[in-house]
Protein backbone atom coordinates (compact mmCIF):
# COMPACT_ATOMS: atom_id res chain seq x y z
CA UNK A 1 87.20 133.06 10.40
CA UNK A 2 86.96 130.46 13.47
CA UNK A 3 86.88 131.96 16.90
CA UNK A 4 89.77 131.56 19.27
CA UNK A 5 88.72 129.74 22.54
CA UNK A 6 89.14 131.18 25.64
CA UNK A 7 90.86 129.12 28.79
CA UNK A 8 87.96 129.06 31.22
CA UNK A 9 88.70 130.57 34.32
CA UNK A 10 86.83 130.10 37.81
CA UNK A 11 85.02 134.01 37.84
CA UNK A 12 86.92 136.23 41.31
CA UNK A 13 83.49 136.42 42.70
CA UNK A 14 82.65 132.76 43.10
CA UNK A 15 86.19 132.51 44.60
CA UNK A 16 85.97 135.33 47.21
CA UNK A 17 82.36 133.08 48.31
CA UNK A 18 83.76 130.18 48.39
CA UNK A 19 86.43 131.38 50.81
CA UNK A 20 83.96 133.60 52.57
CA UNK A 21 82.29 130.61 53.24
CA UNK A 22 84.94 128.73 54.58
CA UNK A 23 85.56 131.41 57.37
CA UNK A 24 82.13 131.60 57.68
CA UNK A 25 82.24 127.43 58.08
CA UNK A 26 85.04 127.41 60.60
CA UNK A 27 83.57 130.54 62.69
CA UNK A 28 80.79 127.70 63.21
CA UNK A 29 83.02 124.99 64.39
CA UNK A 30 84.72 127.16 66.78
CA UNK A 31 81.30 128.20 68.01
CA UNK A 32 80.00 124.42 68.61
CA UNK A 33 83.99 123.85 69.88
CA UNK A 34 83.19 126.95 72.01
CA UNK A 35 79.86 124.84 73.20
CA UNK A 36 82.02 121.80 74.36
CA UNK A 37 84.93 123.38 76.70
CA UNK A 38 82.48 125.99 78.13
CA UNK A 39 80.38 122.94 79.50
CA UNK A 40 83.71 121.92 81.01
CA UNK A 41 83.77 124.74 83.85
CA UNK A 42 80.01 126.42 83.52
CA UNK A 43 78.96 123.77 86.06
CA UNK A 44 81.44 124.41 88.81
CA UNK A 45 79.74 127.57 89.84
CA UNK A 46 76.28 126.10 89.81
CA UNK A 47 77.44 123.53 92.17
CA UNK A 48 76.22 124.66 95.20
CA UNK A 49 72.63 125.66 93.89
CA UNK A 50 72.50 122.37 92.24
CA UNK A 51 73.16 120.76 96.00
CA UNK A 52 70.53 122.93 97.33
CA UNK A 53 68.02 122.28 94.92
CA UNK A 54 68.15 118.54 94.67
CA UNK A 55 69.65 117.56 97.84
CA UNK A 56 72.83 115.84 96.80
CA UNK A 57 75.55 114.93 99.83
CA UNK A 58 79.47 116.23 99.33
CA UNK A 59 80.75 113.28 97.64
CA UNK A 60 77.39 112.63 95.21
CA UNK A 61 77.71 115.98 93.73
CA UNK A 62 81.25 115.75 92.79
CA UNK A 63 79.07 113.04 90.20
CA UNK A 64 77.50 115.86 88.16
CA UNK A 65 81.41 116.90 87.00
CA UNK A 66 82.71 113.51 86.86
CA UNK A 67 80.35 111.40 84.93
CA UNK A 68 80.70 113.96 82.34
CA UNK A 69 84.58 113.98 82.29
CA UNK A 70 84.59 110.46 82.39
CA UNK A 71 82.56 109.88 79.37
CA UNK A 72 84.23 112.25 77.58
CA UNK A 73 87.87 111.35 78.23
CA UNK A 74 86.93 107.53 77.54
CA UNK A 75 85.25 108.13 74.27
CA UNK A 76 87.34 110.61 72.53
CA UNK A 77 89.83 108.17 71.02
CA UNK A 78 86.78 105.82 69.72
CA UNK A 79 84.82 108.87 68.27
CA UNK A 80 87.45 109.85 66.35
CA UNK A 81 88.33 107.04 64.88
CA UNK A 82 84.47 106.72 64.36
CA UNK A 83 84.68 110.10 62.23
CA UNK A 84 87.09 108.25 59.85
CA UNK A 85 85.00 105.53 59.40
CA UNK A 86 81.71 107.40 59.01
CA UNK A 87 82.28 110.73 57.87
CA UNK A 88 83.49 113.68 59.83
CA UNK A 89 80.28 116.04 59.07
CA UNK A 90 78.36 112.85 60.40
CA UNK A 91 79.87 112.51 63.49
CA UNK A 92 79.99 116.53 64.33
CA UNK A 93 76.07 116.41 63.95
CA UNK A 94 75.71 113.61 65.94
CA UNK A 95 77.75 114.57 68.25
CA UNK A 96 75.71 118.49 68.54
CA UNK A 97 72.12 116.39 68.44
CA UNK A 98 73.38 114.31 71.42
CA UNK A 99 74.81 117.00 73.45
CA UNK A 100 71.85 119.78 72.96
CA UNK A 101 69.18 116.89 73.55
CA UNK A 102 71.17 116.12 76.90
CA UNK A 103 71.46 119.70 77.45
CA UNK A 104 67.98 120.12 77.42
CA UNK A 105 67.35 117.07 80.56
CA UNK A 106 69.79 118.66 82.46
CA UNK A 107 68.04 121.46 82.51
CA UNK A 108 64.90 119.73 83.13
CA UNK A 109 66.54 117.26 85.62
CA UNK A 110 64.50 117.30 88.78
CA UNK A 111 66.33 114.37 90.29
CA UNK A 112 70.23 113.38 90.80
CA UNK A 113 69.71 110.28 88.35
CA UNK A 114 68.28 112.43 85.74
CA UNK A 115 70.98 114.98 86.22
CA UNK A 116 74.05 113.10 86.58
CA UNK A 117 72.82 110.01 83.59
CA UNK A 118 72.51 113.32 81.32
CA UNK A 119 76.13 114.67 82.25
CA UNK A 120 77.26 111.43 80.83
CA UNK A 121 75.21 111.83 77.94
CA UNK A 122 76.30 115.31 77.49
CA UNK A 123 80.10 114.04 77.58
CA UNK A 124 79.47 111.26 74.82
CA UNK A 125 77.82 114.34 72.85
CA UNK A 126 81.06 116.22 73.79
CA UNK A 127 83.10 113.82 72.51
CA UNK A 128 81.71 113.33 69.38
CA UNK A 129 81.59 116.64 68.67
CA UNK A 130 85.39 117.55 70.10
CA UNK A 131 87.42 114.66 68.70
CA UNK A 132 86.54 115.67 64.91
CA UNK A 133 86.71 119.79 64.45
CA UNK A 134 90.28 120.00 64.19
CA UNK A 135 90.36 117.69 61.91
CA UNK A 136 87.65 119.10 59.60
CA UNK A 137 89.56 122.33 60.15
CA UNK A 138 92.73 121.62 58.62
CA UNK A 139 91.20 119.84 55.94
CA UNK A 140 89.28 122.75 54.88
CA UNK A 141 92.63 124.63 54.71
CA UNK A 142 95.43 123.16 53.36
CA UNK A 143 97.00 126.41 52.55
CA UNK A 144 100.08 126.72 55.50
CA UNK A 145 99.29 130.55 56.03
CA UNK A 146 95.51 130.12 55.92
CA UNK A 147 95.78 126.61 58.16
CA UNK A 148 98.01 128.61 61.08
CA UNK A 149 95.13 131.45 61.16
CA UNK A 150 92.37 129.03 61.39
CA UNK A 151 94.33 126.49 64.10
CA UNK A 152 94.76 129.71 66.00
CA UNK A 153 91.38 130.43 65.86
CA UNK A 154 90.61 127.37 67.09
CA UNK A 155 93.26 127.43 70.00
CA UNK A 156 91.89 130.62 71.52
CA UNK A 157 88.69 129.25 71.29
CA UNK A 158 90.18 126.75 73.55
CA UNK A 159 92.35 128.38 75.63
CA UNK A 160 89.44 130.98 76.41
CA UNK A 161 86.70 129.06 76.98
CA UNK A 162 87.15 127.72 80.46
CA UNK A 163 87.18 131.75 81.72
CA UNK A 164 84.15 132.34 79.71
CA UNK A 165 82.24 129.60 81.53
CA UNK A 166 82.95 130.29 84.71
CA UNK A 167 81.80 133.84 83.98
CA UNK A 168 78.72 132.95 82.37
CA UNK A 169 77.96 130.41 84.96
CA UNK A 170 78.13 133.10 88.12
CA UNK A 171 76.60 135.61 86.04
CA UNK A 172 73.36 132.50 84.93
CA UNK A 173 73.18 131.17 88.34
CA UNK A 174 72.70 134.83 89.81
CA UNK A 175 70.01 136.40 87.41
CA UNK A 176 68.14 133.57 86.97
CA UNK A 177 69.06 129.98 88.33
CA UNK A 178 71.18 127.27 88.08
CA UNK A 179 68.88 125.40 85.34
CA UNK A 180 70.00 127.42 82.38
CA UNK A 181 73.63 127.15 82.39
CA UNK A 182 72.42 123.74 80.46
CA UNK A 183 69.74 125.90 78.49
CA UNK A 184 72.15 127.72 76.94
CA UNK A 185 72.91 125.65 75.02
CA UNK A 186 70.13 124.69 73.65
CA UNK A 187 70.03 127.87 70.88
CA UNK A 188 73.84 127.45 70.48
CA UNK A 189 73.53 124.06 69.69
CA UNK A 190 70.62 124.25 66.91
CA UNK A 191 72.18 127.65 65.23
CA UNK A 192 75.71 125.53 64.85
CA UNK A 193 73.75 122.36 63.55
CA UNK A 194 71.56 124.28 61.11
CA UNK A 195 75.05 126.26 59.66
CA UNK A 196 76.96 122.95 59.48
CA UNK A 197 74.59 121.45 57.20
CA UNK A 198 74.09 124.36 55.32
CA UNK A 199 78.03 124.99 55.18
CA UNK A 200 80.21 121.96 55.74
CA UNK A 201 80.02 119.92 52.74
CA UNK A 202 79.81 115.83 53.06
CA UNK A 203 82.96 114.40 53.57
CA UNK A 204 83.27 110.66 52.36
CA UNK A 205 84.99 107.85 55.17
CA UNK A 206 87.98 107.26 55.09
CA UNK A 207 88.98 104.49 56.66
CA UNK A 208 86.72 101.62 55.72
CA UNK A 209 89.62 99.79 53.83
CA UNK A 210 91.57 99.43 56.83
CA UNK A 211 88.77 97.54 58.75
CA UNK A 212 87.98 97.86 62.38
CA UNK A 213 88.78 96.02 65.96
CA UNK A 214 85.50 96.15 67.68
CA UNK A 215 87.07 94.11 70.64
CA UNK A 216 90.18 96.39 71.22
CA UNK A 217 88.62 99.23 70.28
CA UNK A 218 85.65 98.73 73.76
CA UNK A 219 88.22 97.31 75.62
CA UNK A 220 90.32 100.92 74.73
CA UNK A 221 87.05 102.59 75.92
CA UNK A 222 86.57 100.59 79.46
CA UNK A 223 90.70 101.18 80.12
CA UNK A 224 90.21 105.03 79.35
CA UNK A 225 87.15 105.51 81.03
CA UNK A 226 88.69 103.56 84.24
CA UNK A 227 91.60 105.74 83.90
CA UNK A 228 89.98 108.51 83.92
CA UNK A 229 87.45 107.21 87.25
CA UNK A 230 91.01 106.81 88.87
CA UNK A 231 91.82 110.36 88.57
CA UNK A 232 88.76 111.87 89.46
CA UNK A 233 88.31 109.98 92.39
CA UNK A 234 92.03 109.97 93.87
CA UNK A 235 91.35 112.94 95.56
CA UNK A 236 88.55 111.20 97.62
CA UNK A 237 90.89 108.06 98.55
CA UNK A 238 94.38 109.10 98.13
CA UNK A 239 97.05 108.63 95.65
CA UNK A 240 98.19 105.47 97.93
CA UNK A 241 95.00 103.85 97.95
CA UNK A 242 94.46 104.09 94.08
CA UNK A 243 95.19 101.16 92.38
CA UNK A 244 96.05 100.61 88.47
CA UNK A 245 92.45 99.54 87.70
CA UNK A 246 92.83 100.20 84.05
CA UNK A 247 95.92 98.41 83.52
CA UNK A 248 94.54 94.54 82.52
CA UNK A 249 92.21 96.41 80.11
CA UNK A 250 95.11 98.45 78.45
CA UNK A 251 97.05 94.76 78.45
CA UNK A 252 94.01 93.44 76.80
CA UNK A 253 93.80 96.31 74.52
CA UNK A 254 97.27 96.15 72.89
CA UNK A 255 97.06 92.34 72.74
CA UNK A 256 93.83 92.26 70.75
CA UNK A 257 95.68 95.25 68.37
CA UNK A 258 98.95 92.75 68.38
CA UNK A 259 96.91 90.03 67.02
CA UNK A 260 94.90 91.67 64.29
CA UNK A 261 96.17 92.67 60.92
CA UNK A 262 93.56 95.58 61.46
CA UNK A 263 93.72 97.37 63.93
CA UNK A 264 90.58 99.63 65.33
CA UNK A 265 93.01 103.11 64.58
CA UNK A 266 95.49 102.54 62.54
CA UNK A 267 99.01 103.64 63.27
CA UNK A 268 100.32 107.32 61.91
């Protein structure tokens, strides 16, 4: 008598963990997401203790918001194509080591250098980390139902987090001072890197085959990051008196794309 063989089947309880740990996974993203846009508006509060306490003038201290939005806004683009080419997971911890380890000088800054060089480094962390989570998101569920749960997780996240921080910062700034609206998130930070290595498995790159455009792709950096110094500082000058700084760059940009058979992003 020979033995019939069974069709091997994938046991309910390793499913149910694996898809525990997915919610688990993206309940982490949002929280290092969470991280990012709180930074965005946590500041604004501390503003005027941060004048105070190192003696910037009215138009320096508009510098501790700016040099962070302009290194974010200019390197978004480039750090997401830099996800493709690297690896996602690579970039996201990165992009979290960066941003805690500037989190931790501002918060130690006892000069306007220090303070406003580790905005800027806290916006390249930003970036990093911002410009790949929605994309690890929806390709850790593909499923339509489970993908429109998770991208509305990650909206509210969004949409929330600018409230939050101005909250946090007023309630920070009052009970203890203005230095630990950066040392917050310092904990934040390490609990979200520790979970994403323990749950975000190792994604391989993705576009290495396509090849890169190292000249367009810092000449896209310089035009966004100009762009971006335009808007922040129209308000000082005046619409009339801004000028389209960032438009020979752009030019340069899309004629160094034009002329390569590879571009730095390809086209989707």
């Amino acid at each position: 008598m020979t033995e019939t063989s069974q069709p091997h089947t994938t046991p309910p309880a390793t499913s149910a963990g694996a898809d525990r740990r997915r919610w688990i996974a993206l309940a982490v993203l949002c929280a290092g997401y969470l991280m990012i846009v709180l930074d965005m508006t946590i500041v604004n509060v501390a503003l005027p203790s941060i004048r105070t306490d190192l003696h910037f003038s009215q138009s320096a201290l508009a510098w501790v918001v700016n040099a962070y939005l302009i290194a974010f806004g200019g390197l978004l683009l480039l750090a997401g194509r830099l996800g493709d080419l690297l690896g996602r997971r690579r970039i996201l911890l990165a992009g979290l080591a960066v941003f805690t380890a500037a989190s931790l000088a501002c918060g130690l800054a006892d000069s306007r250098g220090l303070l406003i060089g580790a905005r800027f480094a806290q916006g390249i962390g930003g970036a990093m980390t911002a410009a790949v989570i929605l994309g690890m998101i929806v390709t850790m569920f593909p499923e339509p139902t489970e993908k429109a749960k998770a991208i509305g997780a990650y909206s509210s996240v969004a949409a929330s987090g600018g409230a939050i921080g101005l909250l946090a910062g007023g309630v920070l700034t009052q009970a203890i001072d203005w230095h630990w609206i950066f040392f917050v998130n310092l904990p934040i930070g390490v609990g979200t890197g520790v979970l994403a290595i323990r749950l975000l498995p190792a994604d391989p790159p993705t576009g290495r085959a396509r090849g890169t455009d190292a000249p367009g792709a810092l000449l896209l950096v310089a035009a966004l990051m100009l762009s971006v110094y335009t808007i922040v500082e129209a308000g000082g000058y005046g619409w009339d008196r801004c000028t389209p700084s960032a438009s020979p760059d752009l030019r340069r940009s899309c004629w160094c794309r034009s002329r390569r058979a590879r571009p730095g992003r390809p086209a989707r």
